[in-house]
PDB file of N, CA and C in Angstrom:
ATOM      1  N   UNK A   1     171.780  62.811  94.793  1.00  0.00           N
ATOM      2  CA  UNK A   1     173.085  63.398  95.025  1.00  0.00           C
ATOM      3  C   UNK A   1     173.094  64.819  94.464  1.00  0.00           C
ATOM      4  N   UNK A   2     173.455  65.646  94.938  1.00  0.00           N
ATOM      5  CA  UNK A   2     173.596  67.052  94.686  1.00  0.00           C
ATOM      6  C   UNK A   2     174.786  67.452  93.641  1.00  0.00           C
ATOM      7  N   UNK A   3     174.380  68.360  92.783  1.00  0.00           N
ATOM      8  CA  UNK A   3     174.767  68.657  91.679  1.00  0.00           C
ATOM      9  C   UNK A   3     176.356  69.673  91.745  1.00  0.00           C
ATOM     10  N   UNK A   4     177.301  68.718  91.364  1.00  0.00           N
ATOM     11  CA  UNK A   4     178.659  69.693  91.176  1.00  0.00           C
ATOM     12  C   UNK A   4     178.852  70.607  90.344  1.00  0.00           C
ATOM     13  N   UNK A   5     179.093  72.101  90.714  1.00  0.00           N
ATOM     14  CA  UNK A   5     179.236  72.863  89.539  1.00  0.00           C
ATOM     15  C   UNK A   5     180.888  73.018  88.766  1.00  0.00           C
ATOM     16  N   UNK A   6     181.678  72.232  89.433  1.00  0.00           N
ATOM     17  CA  UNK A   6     182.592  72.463  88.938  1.00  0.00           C
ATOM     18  C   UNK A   6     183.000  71.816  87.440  1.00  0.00           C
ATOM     19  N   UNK A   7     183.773  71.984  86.796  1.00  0.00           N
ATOM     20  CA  UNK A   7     184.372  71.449  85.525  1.00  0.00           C
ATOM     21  C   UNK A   7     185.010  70.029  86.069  1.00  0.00           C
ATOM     22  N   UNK A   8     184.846  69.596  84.949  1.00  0.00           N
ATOM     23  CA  UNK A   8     184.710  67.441  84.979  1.00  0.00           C
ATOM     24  C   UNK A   8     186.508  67.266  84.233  1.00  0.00           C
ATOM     25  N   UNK A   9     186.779  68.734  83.000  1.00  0.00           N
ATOM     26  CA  UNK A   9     188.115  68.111  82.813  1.00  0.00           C
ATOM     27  C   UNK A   9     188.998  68.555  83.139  1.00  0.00           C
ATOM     28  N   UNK A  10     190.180  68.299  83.097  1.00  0.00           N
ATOM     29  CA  UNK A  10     191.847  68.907  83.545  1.00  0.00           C
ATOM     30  C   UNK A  10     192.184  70.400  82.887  1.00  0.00           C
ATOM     31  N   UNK A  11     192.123  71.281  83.257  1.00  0.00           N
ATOM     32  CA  UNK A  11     192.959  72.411  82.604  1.00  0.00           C
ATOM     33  C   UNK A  11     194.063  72.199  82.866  1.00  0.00           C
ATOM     34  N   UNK A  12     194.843  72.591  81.719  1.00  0.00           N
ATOM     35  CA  UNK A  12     195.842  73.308  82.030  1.00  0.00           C
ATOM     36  C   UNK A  12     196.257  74.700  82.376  1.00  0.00           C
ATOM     37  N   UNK A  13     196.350  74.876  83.313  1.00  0.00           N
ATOM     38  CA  UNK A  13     196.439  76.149  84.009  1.00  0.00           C
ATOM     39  C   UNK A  13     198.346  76.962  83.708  1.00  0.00           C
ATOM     40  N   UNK A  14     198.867  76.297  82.710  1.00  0.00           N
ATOM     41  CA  UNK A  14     199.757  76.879  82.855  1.00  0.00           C
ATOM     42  C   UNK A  14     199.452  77.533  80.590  1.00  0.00           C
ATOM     43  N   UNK A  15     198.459  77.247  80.439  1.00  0.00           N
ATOM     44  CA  UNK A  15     198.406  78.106  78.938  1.00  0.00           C
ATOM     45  C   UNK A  15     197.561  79.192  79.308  1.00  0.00           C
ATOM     46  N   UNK A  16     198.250  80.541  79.290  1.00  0.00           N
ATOM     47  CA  UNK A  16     197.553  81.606  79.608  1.00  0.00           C
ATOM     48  C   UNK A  16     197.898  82.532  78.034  1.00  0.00           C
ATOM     49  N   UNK A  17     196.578  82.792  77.421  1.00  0.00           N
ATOM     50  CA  UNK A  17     196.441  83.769  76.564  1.00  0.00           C
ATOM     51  C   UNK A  17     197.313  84.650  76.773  1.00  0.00           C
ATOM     52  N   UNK A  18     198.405  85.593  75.636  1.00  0.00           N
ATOM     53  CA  UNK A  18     199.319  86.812  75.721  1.00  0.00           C
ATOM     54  C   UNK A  18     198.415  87.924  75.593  1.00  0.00           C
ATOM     55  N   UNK A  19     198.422  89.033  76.255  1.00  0.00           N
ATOM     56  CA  UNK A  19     197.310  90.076  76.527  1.00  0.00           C
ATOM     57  C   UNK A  19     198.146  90.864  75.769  1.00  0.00           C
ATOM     58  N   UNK A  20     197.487  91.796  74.596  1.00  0.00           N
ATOM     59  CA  UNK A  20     198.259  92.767  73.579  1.00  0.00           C
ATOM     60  C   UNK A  20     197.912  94.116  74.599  1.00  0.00           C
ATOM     61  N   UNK A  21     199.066  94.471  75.107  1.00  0.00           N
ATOM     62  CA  UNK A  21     199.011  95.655  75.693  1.00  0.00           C
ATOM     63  C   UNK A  21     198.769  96.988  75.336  1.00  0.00           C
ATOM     64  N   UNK A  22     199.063  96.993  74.018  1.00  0.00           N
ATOM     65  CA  UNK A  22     198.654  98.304  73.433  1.00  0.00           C
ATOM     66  C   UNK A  22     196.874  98.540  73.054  1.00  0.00           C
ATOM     67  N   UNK A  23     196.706  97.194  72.530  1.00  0.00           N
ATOM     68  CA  UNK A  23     195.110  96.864  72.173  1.00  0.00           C
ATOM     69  C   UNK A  23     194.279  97.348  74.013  1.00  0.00           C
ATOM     70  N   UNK A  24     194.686  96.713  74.859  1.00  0.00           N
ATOM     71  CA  UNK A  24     194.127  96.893  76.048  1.00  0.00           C
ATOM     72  C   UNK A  24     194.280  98.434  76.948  1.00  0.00           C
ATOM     73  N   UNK A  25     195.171  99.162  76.444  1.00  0.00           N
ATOM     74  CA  UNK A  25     195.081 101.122  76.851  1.00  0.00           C
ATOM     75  C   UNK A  25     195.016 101.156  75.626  1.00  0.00           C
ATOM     76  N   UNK A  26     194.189 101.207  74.846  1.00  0.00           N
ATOM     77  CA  UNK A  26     193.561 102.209  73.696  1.00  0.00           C
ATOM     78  C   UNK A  26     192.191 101.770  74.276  1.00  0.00           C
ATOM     79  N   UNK A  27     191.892 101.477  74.960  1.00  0.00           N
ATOM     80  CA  UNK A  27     190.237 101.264  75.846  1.00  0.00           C
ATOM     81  C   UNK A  27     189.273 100.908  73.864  1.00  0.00           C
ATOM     82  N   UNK A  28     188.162 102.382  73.851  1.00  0.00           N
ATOM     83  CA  UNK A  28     187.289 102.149  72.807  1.00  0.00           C
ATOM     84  C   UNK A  28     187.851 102.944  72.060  1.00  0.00           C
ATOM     85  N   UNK A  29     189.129 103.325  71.676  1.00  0.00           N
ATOM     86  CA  UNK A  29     189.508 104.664  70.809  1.00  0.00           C
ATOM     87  C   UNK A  29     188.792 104.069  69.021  1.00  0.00           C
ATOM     88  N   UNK A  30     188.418 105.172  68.505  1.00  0.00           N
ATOM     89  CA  UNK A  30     187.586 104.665  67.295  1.00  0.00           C
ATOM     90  C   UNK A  30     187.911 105.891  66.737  1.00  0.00           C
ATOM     91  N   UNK A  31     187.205 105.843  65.697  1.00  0.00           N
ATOM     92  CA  UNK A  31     187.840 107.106  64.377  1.00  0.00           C
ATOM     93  C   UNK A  31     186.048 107.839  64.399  1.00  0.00           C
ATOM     94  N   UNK A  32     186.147 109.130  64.053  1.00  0.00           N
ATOM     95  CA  UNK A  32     184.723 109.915  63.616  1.00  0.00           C
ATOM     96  C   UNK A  32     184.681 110.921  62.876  1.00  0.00           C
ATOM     97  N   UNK A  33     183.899 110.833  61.849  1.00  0.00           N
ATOM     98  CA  UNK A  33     183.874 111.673  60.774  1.00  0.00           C
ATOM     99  C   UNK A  33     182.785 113.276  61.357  1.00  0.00           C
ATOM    100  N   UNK A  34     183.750 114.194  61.254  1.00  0.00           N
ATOM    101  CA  UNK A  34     182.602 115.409  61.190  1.00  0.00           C
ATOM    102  C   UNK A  34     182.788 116.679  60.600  1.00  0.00           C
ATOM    103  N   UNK A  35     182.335 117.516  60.664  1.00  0.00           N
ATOM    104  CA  UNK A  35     181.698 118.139  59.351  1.00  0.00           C
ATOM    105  C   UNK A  35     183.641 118.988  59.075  1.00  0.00           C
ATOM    106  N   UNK A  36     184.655 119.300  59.799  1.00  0.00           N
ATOM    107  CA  UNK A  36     186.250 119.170  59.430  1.00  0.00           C
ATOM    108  C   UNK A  36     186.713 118.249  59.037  1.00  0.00           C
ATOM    109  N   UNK A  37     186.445 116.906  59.462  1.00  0.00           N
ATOM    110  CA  UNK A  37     187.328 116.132  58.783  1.00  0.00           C
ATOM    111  C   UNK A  37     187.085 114.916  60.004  1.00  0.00           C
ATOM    112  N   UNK A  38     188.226 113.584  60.303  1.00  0.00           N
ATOM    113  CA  UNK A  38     188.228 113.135  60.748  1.00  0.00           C
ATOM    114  C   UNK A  38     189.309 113.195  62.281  1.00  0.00           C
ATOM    115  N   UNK A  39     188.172 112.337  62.924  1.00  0.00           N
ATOM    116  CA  UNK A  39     188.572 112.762  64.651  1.00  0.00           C
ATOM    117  C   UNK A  39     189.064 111.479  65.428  1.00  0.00           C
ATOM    118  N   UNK A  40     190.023 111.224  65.575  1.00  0.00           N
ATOM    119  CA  UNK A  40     190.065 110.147  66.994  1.00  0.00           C
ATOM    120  C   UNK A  40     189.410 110.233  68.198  1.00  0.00           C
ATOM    121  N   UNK A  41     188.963 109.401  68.564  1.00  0.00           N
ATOM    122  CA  UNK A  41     188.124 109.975  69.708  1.00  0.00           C
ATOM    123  C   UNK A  41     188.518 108.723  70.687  1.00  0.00           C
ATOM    124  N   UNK A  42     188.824 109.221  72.234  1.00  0.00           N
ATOM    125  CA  UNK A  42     188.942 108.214  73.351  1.00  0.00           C
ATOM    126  C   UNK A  42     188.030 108.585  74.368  1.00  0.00           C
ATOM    127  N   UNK A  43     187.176 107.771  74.302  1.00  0.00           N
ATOM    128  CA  UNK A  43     186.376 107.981  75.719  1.00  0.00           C
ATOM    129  C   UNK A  43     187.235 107.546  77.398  1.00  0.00           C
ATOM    130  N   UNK A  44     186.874 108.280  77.961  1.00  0.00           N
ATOM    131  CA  UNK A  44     188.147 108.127  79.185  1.00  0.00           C
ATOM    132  C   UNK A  44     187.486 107.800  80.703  1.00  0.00           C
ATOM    133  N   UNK A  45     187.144 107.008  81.632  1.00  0.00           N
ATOM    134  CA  UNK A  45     186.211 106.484  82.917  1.00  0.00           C
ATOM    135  C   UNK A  45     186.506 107.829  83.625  1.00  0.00           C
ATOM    136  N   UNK A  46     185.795 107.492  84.445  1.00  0.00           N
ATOM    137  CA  UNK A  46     185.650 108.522  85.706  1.00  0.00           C
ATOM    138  C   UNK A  46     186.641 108.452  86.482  1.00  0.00           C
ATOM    139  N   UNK A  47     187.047 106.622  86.714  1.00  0.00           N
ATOM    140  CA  UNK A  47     188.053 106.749  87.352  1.00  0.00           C
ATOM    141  C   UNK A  47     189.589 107.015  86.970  1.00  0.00           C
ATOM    142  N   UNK A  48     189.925 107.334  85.724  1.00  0.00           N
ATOM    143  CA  UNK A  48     190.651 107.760  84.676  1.00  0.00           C
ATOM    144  C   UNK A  48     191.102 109.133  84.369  1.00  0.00           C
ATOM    145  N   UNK A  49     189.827 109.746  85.074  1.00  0.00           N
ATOM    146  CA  UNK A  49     189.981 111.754  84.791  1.00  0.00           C
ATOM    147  C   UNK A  49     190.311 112.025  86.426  1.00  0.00           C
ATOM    148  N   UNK A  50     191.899 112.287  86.363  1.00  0.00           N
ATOM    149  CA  UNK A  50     192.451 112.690  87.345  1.00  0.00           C
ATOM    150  C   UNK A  50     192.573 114.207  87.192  1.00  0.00           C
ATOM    151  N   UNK A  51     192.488 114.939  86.520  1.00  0.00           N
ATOM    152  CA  UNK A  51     193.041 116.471  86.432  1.00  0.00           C
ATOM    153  C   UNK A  51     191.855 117.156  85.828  1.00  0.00           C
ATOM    154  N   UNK A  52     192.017 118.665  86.024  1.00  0.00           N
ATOM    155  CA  UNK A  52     190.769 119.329  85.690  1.00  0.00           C
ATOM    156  C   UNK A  52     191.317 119.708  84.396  1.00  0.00           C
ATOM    157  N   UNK A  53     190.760 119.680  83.234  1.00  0.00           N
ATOM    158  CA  UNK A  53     190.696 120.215  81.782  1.00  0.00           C
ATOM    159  C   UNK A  53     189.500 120.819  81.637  1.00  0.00           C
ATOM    160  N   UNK A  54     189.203 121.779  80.670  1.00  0.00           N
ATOM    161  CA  UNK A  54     188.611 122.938  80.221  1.00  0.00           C
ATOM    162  C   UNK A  54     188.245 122.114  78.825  1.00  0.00           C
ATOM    163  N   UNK A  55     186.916 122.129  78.815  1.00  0.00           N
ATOM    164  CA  UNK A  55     186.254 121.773  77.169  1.00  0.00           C
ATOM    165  C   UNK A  55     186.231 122.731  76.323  1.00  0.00           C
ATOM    166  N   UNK A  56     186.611 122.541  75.033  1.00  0.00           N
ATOM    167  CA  UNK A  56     186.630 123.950  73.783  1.00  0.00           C
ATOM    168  C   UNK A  56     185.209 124.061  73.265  1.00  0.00           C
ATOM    169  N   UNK A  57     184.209 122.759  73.846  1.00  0.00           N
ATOM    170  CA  UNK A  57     182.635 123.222  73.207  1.00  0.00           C
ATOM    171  C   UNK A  57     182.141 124.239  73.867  1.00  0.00           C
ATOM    172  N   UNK A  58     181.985 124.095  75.421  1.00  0.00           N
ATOM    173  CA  UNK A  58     181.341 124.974  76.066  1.00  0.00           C
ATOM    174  C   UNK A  58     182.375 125.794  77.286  1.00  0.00           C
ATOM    175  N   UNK A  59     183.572 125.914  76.948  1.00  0.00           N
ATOM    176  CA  UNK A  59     184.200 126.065  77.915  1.00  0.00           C
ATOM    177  C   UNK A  59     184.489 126.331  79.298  1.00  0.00           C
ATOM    178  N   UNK A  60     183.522 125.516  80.185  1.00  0.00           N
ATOM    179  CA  UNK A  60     183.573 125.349  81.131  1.00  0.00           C
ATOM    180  C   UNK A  60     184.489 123.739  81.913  1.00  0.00           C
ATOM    181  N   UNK A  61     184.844 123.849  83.317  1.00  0.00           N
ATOM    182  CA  UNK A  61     185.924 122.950  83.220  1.00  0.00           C
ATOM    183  C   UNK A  61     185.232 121.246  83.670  1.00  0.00           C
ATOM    184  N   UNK A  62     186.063 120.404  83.255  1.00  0.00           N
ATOM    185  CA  UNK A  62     186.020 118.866  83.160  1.00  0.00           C
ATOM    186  C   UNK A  62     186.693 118.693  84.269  1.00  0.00           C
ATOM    187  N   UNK A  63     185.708 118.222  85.522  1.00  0.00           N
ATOM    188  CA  UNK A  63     186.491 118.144  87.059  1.00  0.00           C
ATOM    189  C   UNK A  63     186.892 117.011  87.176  1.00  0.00           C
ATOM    190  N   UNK A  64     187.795 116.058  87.725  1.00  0.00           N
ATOM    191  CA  UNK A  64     188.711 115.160  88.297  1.00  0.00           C
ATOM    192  C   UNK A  64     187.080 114.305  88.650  1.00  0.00           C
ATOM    193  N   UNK A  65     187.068 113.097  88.704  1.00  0.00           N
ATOM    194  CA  UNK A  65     186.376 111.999  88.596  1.00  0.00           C
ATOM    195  C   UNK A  65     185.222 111.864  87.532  1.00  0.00           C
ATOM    196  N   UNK A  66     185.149 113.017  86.558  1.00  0.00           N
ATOM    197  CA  UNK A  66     183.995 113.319  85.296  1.00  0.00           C
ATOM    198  C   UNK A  66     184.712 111.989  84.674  1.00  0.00           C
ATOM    199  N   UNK A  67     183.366 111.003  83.763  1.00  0.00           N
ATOM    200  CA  UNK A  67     183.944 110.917  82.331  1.00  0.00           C
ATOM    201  C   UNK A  67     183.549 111.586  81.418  1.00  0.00           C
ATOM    202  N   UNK A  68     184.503 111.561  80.581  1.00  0.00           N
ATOM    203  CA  UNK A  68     184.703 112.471  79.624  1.00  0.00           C
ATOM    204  C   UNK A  68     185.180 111.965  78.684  1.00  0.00           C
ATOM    205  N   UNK A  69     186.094 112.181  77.197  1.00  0.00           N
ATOM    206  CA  UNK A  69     186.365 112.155  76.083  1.00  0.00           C
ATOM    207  C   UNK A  69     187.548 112.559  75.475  1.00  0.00           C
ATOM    208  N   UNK A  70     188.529 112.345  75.091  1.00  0.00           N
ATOM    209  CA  UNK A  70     189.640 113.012  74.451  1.00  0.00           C
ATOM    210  C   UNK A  70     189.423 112.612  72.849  1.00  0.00           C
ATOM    211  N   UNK A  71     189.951 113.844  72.066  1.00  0.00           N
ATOM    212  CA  UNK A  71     189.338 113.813  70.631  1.00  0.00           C
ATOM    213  C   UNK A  71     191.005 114.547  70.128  1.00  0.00           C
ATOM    214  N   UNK A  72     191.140 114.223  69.032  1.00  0.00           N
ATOM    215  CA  UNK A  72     192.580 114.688  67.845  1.00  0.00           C
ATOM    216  C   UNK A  72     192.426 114.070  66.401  1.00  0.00           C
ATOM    217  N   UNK A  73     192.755 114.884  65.623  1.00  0.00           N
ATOM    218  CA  UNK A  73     192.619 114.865  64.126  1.00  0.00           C
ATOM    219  C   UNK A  73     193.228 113.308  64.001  1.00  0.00           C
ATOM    220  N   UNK A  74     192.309 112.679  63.221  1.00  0.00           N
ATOM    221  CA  UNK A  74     192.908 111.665  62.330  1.00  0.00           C
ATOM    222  C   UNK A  74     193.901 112.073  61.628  1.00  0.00           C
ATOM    223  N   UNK A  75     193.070 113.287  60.328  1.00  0.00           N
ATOM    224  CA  UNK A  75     194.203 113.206  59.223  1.00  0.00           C
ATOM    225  C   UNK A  75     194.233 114.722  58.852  1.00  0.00           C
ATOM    226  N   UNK A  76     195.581 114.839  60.141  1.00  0.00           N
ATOM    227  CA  UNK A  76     195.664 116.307  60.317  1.00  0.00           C
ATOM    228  C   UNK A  76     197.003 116.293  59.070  1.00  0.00           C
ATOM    229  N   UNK A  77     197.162 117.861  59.072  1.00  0.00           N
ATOM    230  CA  UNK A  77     198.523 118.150  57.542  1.00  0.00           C
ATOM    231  C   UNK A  77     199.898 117.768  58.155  1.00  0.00           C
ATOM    232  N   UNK A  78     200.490 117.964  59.334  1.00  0.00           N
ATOM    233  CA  UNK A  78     201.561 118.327  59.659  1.00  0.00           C
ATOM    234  C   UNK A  78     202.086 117.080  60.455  1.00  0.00           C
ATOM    235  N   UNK A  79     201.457 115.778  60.428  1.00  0.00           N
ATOM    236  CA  UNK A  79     201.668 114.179  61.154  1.00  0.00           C
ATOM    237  C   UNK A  79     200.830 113.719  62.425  1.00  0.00           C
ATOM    238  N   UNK A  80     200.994 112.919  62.840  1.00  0.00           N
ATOM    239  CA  UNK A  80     200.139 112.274  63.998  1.00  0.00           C
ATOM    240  C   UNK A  80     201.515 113.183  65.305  1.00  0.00           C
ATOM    241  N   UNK A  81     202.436 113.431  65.372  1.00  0.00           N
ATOM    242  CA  UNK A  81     203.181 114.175  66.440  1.00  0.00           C
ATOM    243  C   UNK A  81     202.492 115.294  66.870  1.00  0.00           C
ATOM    244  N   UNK A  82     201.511 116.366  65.729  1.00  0.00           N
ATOM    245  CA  UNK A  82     200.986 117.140  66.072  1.00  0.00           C
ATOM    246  C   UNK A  82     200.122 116.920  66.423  1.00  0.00           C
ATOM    247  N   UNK A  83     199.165 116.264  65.670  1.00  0.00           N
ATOM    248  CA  UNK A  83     197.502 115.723  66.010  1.00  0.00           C
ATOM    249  C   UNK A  83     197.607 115.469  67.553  1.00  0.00           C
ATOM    250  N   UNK A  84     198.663 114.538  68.024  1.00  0.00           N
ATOM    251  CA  UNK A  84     198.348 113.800  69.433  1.00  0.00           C
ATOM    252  C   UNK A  84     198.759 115.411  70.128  1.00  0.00           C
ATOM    253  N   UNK A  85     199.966 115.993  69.716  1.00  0.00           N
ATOM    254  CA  UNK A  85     200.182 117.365  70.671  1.00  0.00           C
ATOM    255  C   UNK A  85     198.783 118.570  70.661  1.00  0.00           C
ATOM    256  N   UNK A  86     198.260 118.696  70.010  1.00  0.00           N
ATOM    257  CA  UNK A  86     196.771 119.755  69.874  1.00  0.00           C
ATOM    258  C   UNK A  86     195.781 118.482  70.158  1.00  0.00           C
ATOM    259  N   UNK A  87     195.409 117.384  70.847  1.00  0.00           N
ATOM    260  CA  UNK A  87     194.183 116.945  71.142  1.00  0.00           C
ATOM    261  C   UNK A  87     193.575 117.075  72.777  1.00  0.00           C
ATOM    262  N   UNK A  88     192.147 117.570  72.496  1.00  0.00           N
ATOM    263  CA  UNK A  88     191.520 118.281  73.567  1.00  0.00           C
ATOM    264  C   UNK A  88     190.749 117.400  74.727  1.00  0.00           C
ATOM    265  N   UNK A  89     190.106 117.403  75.894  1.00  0.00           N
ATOM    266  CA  UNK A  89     189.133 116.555  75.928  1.00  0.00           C
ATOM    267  C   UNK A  89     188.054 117.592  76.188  1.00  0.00           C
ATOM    268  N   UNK A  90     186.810 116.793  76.099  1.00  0.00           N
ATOM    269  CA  UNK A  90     185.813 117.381  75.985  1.00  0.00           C
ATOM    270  C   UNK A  90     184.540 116.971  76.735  1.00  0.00           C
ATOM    271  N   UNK A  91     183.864 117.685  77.066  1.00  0.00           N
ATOM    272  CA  UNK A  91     182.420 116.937  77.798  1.00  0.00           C
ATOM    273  C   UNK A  91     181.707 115.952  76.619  1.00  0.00           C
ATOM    274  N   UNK A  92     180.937 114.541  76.789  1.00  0.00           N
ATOM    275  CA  UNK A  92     180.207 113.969  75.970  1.00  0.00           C
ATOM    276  C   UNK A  92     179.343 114.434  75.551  1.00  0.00           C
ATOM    277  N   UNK A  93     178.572 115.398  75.730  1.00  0.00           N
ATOM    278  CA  UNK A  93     177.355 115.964  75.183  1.00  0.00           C
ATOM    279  C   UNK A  93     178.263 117.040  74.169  1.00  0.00           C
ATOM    280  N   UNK A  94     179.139 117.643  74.933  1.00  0.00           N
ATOM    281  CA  UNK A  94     179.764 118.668  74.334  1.00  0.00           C
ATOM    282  C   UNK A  94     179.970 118.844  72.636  1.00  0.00           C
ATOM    283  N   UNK A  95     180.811 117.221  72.602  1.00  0.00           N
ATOM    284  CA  UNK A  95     181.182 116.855  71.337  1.00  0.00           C
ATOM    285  C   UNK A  95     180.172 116.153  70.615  1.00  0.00           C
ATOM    286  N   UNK A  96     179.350 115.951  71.371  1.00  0.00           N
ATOM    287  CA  UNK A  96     177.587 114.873  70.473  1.00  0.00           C
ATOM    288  C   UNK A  96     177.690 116.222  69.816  1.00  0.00           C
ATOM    289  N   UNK A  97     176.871 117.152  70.604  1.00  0.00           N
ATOM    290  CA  UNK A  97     176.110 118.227  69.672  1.00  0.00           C
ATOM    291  C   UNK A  97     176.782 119.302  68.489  1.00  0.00           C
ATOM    292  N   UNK A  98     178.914 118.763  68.766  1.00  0.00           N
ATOM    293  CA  UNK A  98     179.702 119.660  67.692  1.00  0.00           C
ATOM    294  C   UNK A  98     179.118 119.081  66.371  1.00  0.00           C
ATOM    295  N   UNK A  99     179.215 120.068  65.451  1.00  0.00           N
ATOM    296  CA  UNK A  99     178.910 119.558  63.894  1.00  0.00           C
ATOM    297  C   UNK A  99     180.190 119.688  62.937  1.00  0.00           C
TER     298      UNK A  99
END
């Protein structure tokens, strides 16, 4: 007799895990230490970079389907209102090779 791949017990199909929405758009955002201080950093998909931005490493521009990177002070002086208002994005190599 040929082998069933399906599952042998009952789910319940009505317990569905609550998805933390904020946890799920912060994608990989992570913290990085460099030689100023500390950086938030969001890496952002290709299919994600809708608009053209200008990188401050090499300033040339970040075209609409690039991935790319958005970066802002952790622990800037003046609060996280500013940090998020002055954060840049940047090419990935761009910001590898900042020190």
């Amino acid at each position: 007799m040929p082998r069933s791949n399906r599952p042998r017990g009952r789910r319940d199909r009505d317990e569905v895990p609550e998805l933390d929405l904020a946890r799920a758009l912060q994608g990989r955002l992570h913290t990085e230490s460099k030689r100023d201080g500390l950086w938030n950093v969001q890496p952002l998909t290709a299919a994600s970079a809708v608009k053209v931005y200008t990188c401050p490493g090499c300033g040339l521009e970040i075209e609409p389907g690039l991935a790319h990177l958005v970066a802002w002070r952790a622990d800037g002086l003046f609060g996280e209102a500013d940090d998020l208002a002055a954060r840049r994005h940047w090419h990935v190599h761009c910001w590898k090779i900042r020190t």
